[in-house]
Structures are given as structure tokens and as C-alpha cells.
N, C-alpha and C. Protein backbone atom coordinates (compact mmCIF):
# COMPACT_ATOMS: atom_id res chain seq x y z
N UNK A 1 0.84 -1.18 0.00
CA UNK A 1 0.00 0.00 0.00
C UNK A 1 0.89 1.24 0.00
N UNK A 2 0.47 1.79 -1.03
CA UNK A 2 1.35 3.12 -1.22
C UNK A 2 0.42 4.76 -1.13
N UNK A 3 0.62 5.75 -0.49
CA UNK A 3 -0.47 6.51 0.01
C UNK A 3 0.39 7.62 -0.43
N UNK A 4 0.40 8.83 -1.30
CA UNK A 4 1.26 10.07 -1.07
C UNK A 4 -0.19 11.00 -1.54
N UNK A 5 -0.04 12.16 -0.31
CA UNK A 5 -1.63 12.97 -0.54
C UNK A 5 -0.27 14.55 -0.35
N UNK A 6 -0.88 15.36 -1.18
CA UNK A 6 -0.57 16.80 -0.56
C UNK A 6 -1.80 17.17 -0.41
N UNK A 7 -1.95 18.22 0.76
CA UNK A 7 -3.23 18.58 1.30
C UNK A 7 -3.18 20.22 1.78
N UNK A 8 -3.98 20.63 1.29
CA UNK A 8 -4.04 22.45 1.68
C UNK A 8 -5.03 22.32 3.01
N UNK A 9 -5.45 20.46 3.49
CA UNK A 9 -6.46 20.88 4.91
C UNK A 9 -5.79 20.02 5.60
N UNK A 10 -5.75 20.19 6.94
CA UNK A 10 -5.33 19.60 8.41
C UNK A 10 -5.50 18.28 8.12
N UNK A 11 -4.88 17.27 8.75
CA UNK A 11 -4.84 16.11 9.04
C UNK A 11 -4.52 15.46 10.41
N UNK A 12 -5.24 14.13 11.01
CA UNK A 12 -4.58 13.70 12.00
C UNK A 12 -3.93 12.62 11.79
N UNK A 13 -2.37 13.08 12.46
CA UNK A 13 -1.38 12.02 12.42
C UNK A 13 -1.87 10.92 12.78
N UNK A 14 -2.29 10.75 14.11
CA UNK A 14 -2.78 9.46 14.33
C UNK A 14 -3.77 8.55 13.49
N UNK A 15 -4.81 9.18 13.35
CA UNK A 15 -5.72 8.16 12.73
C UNK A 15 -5.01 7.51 11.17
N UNK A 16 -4.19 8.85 10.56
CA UNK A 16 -3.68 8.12 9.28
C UNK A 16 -2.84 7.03 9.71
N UNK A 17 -2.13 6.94 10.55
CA UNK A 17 -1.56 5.69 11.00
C UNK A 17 -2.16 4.46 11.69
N UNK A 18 -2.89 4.52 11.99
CA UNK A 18 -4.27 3.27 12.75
C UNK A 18 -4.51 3.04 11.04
N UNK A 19 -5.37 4.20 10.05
CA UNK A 19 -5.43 3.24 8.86
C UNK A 19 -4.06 2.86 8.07
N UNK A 20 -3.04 3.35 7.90
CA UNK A 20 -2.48 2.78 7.25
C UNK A 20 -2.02 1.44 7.81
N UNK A 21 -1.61 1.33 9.39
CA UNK A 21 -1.23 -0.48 9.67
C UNK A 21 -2.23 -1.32 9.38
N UNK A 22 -3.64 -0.70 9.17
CA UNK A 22 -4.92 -2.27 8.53
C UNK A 22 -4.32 -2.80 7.39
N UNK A 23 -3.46 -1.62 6.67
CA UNK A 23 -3.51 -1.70 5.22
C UNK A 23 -1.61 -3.29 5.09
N UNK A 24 -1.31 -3.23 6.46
CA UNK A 24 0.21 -3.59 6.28
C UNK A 24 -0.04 -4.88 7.10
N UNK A 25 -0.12 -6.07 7.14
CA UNK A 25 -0.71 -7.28 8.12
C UNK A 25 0.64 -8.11 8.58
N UNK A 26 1.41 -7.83 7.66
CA UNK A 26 2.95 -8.44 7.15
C UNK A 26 4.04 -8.01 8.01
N UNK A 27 3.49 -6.23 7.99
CA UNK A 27 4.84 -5.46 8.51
C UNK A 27 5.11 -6.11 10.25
N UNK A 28 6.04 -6.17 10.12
CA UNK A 28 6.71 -6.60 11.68
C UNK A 28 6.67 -5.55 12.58
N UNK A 29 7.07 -4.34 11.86
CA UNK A 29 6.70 -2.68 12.64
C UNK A 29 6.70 -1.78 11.68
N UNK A 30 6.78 -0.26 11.96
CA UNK A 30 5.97 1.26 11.76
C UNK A 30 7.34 1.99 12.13
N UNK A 31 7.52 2.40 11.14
CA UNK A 31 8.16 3.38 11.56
C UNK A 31 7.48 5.29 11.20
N UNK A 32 7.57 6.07 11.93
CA UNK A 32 7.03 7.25 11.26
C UNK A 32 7.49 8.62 11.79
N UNK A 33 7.46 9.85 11.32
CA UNK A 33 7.72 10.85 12.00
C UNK A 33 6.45 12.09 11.37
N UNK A 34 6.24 13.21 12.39
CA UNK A 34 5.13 13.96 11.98
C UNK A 34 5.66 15.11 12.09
N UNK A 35 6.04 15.78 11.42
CA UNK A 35 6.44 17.45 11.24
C UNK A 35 5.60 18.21 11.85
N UNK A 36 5.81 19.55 12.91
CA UNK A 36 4.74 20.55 13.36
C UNK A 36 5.36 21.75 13.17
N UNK A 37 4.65 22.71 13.16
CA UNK A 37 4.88 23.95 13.25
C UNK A 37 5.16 24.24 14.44
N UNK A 38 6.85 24.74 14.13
CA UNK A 38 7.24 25.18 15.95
C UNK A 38 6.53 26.30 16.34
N UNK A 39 6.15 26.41 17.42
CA UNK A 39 5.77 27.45 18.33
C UNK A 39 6.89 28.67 18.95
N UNK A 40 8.15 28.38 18.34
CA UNK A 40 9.26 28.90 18.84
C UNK A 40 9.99 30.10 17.73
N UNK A 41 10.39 31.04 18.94
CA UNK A 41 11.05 31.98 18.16
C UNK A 41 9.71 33.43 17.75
N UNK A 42 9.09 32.83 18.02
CA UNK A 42 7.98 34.10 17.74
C UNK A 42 7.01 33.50 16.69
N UNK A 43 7.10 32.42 16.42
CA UNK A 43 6.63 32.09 14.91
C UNK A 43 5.18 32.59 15.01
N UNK A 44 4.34 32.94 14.00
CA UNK A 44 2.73 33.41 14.39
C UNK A 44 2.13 32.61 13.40
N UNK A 45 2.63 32.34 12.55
CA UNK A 45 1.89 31.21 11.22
C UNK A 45 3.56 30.55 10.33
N UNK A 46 3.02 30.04 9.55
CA UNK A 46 4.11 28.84 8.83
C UNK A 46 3.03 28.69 7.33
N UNK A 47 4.23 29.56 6.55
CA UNK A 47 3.12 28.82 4.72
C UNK A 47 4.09 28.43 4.23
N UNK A 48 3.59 27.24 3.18
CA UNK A 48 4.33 26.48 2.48
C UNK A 48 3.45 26.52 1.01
N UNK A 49 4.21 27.15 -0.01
CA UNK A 49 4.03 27.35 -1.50
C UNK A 49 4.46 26.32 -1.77
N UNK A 50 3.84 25.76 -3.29
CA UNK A 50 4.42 24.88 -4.00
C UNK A 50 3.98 25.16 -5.51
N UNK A 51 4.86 24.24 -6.17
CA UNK A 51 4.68 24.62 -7.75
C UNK A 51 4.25 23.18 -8.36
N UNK A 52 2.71 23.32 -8.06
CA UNK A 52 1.66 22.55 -8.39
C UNK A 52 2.16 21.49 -9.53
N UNK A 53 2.41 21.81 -10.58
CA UNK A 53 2.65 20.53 -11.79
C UNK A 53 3.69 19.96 -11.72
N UNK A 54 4.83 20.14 -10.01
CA UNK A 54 5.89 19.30 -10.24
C UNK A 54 5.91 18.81 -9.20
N UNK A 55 4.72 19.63 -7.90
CA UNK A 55 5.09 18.93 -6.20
C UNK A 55 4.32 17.44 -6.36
N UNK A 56 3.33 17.20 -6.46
CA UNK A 56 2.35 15.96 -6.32
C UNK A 56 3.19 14.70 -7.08
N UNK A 57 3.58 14.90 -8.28
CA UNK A 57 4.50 13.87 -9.12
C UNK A 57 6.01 13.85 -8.77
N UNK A 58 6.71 14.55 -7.90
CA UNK A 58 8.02 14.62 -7.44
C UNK A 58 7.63 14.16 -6.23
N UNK A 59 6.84 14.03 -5.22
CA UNK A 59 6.54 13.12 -4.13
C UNK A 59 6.45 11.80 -4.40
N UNK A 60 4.89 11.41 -5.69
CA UNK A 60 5.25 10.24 -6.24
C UNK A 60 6.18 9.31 -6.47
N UNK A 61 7.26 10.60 -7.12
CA UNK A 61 8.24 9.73 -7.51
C UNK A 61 9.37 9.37 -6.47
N UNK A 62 9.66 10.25 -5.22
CA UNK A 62 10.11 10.09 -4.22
C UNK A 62 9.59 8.79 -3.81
N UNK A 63 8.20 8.55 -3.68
CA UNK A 63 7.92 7.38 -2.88
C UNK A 63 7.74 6.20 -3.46
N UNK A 64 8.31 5.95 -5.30
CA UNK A 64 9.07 5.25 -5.91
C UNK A 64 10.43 4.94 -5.55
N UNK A 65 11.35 5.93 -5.51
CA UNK A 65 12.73 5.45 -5.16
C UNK A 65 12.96 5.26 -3.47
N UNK A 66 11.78 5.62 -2.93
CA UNK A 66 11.92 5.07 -1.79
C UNK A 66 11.77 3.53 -1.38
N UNK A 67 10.09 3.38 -1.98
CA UNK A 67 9.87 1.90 -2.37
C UNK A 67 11.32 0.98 -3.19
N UNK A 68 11.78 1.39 -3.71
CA UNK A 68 13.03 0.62 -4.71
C UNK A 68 14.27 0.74 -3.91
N UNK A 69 14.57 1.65 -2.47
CA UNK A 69 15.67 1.45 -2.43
C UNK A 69 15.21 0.29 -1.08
N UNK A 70 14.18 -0.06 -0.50
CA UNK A 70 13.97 -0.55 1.34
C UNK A 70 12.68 -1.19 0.97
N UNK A 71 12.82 -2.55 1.70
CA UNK A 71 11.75 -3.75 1.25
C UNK A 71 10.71 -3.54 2.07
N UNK A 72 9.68 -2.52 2.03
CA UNK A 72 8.88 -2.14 2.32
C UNK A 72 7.47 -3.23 2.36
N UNK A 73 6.26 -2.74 3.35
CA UNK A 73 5.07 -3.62 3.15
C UNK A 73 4.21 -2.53 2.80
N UNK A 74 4.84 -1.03 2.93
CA UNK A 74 3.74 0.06 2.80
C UNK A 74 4.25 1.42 2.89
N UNK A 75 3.82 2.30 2.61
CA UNK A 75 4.49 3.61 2.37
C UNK A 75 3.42 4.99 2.69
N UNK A 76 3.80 5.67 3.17
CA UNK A 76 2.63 7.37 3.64
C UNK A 76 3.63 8.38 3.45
N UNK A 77 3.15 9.27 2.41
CA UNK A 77 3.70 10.64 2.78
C UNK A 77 2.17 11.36 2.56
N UNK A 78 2.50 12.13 3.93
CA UNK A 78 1.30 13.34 3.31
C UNK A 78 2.30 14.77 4.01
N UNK A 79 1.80 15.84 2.90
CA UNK A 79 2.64 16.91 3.07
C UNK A 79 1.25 18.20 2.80
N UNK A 80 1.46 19.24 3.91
CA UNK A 80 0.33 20.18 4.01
C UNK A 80 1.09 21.27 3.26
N UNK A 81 0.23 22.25 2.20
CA UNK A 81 0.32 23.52 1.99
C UNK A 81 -0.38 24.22 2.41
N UNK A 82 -0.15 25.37 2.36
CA UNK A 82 -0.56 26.97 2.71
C UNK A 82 -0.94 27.09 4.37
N UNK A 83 -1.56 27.68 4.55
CA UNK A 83 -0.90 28.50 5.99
C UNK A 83 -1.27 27.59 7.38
N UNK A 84 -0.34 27.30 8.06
CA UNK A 84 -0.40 26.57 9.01
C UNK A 84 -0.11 27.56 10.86
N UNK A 85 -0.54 26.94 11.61
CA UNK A 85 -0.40 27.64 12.80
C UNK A 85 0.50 26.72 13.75
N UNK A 86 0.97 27.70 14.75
CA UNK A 86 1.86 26.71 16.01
C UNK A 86 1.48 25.24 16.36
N UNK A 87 1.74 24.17 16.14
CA UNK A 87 1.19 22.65 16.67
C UNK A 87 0.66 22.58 15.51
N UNK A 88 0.28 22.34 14.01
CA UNK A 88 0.16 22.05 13.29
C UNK A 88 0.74 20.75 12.60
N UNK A 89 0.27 19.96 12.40
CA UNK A 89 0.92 19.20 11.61
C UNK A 89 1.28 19.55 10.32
N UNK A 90 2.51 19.35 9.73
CA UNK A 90 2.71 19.45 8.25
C UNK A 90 3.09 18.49 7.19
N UNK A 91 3.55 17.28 8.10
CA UNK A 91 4.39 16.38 7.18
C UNK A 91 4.29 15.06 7.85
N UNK A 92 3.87 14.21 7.27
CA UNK A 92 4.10 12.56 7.84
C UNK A 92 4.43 11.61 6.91
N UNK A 93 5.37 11.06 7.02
CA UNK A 93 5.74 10.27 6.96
C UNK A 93 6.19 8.64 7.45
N UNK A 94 5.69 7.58 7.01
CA UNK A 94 5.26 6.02 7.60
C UNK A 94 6.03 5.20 7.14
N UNK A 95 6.15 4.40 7.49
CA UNK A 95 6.89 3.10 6.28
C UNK A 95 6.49 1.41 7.12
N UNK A 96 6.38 0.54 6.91
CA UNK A 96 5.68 -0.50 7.33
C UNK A 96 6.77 -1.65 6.61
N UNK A 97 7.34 -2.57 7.66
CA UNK A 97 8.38 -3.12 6.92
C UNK A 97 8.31 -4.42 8.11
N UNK A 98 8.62 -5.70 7.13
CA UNK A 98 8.95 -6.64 8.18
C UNK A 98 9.57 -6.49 9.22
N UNK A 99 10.95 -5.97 8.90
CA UNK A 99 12.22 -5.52 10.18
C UNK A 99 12.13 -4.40 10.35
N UNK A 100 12.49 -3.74 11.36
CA UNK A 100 12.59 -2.57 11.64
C UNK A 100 13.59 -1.41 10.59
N UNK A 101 14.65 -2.08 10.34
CA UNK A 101 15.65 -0.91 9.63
C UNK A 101 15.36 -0.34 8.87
N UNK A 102 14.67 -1.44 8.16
CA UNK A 102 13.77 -0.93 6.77
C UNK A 102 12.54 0.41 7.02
N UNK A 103 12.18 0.02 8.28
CA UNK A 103 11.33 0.85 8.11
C UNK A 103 11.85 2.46 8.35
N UNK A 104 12.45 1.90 9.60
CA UNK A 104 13.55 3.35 10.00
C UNK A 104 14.08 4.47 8.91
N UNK A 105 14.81 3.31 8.29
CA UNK A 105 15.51 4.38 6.95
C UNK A 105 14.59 4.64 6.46
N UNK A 106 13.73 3.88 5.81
CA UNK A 106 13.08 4.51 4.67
C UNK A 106 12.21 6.02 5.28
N UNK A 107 11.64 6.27 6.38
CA UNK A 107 11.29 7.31 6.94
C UNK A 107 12.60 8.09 6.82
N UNK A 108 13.40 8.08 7.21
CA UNK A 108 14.50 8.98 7.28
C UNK A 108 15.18 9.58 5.72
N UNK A 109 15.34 8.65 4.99
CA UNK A 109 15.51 8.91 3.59
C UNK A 109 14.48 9.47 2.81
N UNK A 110 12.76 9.75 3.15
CA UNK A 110 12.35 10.42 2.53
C UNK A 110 11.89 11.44 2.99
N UNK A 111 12.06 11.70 4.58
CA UNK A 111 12.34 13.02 5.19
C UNK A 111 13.51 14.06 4.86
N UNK A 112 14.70 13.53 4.88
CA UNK A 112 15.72 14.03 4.40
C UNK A 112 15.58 14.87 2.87
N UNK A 113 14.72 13.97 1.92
CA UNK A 113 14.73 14.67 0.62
C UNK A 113 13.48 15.53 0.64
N UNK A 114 12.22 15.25 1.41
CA UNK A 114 10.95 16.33 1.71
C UNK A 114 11.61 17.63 1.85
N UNK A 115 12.84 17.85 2.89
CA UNK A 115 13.63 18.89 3.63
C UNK A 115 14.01 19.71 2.93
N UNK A 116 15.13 18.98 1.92
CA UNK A 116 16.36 19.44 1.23
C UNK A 116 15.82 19.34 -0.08
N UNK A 117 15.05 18.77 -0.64
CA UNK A 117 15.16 18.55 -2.57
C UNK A 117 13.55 18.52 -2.75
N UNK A 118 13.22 19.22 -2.42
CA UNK A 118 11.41 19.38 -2.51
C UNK A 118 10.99 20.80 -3.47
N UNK A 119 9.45 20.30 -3.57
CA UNK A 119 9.12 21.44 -4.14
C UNK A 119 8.14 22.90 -3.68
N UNK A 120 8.49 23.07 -2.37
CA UNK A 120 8.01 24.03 -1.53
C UNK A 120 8.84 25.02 -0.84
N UNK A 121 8.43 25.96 -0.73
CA UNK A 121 8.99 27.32 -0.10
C UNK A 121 7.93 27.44 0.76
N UNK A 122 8.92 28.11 2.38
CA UNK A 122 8.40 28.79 3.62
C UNK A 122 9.02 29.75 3.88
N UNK A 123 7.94 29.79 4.47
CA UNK A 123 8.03 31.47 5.29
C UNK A 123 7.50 31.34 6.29
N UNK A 124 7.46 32.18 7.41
CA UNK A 124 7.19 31.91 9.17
C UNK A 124 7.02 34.18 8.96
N UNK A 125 5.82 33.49 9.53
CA UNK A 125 4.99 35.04 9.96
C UNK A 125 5.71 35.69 11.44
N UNK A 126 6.49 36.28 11.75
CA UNK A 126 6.85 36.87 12.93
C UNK A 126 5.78 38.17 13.44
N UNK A 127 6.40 38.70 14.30
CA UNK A 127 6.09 40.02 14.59
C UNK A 127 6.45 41.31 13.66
N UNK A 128 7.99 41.12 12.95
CA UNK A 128 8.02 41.84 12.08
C UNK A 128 7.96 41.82 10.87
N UNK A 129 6.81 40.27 10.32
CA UNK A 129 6.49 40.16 8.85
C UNK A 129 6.78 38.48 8.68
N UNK A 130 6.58 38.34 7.50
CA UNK A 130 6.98 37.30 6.98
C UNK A 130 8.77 37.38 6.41
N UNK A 131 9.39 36.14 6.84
CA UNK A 131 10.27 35.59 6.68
C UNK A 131 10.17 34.49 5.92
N UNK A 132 11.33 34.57 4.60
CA UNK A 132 11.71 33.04 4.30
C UNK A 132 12.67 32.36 4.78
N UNK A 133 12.09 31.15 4.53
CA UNK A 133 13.19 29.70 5.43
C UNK A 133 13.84 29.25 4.05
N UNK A 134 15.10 29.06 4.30
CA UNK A 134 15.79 28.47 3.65
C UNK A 134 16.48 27.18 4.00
N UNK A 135 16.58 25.70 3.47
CA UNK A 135 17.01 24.55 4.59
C UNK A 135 18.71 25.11 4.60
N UNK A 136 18.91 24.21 5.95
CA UNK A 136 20.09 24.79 6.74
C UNK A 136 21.10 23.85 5.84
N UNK A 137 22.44 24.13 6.53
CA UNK A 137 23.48 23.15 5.82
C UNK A 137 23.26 22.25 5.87
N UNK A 138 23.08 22.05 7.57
CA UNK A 138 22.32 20.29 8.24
C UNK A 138 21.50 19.45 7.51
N UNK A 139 20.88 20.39 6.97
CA UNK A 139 19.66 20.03 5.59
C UNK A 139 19.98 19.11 4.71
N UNK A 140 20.91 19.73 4.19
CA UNK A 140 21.78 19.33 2.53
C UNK A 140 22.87 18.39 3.24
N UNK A 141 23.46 18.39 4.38
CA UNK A 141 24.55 17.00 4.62
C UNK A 141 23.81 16.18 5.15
N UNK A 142 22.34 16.26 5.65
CA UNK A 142 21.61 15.15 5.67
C UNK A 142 21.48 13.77 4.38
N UNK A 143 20.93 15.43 3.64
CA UNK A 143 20.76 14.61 2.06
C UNK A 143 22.04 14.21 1.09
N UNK A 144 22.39 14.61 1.47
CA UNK A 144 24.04 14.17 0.94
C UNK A 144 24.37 12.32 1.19
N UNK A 145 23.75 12.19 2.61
CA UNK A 145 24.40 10.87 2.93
C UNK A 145 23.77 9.98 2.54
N UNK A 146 22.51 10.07 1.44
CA UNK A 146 22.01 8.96 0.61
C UNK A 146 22.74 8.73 -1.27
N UNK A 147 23.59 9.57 -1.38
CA UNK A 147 24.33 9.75 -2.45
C UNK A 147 24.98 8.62 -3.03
């Protein structure tokens, strides 16, 4: 079972994960992580742009070479656009795998490229305006180490 949604509305982490393990009977375990909007630093909102005719099919295809590189029983990305608030969810990512490693990495390897090689721009609403985010170095030597 392979699931990749982008969504301009809220989602709950949890329940997508209760359905996606019905969908995995095989997997031995779950691995997953859920992105939020920090509350830190002043943040007042969090938007994420994207360029529609390449984000939905560049996830796809992410969760192709994800599937092809880790012997997966199942796969979730869902990724939120436009304006999000403090505790928000934005990003989840699942993987359902007999052994654990499999599942581990494969969450980690397609977090790493969501981060660093995606097709969205942020910005974080402060007190004195909107700011853009740019990913950090940490970002890119994350993604580096699947090379």
C-alpha cells in the first residue's frame, strides 16, 4: 500500500496511522515521523508554496525510489500547503516493513529529501512580517548521505 496525498487541509497524524497499519498485516513494525509547526522563536503562522505541476509527481516519484531502495510492506507521505499555525501538523511520513531498519531508513531517507530537494517554499509570519526559510546546511549534509 502506497499513500502520497498533498493537502491544503489539516490532518490527524494518528488516525492516518491506525489506517495505514490495517492496510500492512505483514509489517513486523511502523516506523514514522510527523512534522509541526514550531511554536518557537515568535513564529505566528508557517506557509508552504508549491509549484503545483511538479510537487504531487516529485513526491510520487520520491515514494518510488523510496519503495526501490527498502523492502517495504507500505508507504505514507502526506505533506500540508498553505498557511499553518503553532502545533500544526505538516508532514508525515510512515513506512511498514517486516524488520525494523527498513522501516527506520526509509522514513528517514524520505524526510531528508521532503527537507532538502522538494518542491516548496516557507516562510514563518513573525512580529516583524513574513520571513523566508531556507534549509540549513544540516539540511543538505543530511541529504548528501544517501548519495
Amino acid at each position: 500500500m502506497v499513500i502520497v496525498r498533498l493537502s491544503s487541509q489539516s490532518f490527524d497524524p494518528a488516525a492516518e496511522l491506525t489506517a495505514l497499519e490495517g492496510t500492512m498485516p505483514q509489517a513486523g513494525g511502523i516506523a514514522s515521523f510527523v512534522g509541526r509547526v514550531r511554536p518557537t522563536d515568535g513564529t505566528q503562522a508557517l506557509e508552504l508554496s508549491h509549484y503545483e505541476p511538479l510537487t504531487l509527481p516529485g513526491m510520487e516519484g520520491l515514494a518510488e525510489q523510496t519503495l526501490a531502495r527498502f523492502d517495504l510492506e507500505g508507504l505514507l507521505i502526506i505533506h500540508r500547503v498553505g498557511v499553518m499555525q503553532p502545533g500544526d501538523p505538516i508532514v508525515l511520513v510512515a513506512a511498514g516493513a517486516r524488520h525494523r531498519r527498513d522501516a527506520i531508513e526509509a522514513v528517514d531517507f524520505a524526510m531528508d529529501h521532503l527537507k532538502s530537494d522538494a518542491w516548496f517554499w516557507k516562510r514563518e509570519l513573525r512580529a516583524d512580517g513574513w520571513h523566508w526559510i531556507e534549509p540549513r546546511s544540516a539540511d543538505h549534509a543530511d541529504l548528501a548521505r544517501w548519495k
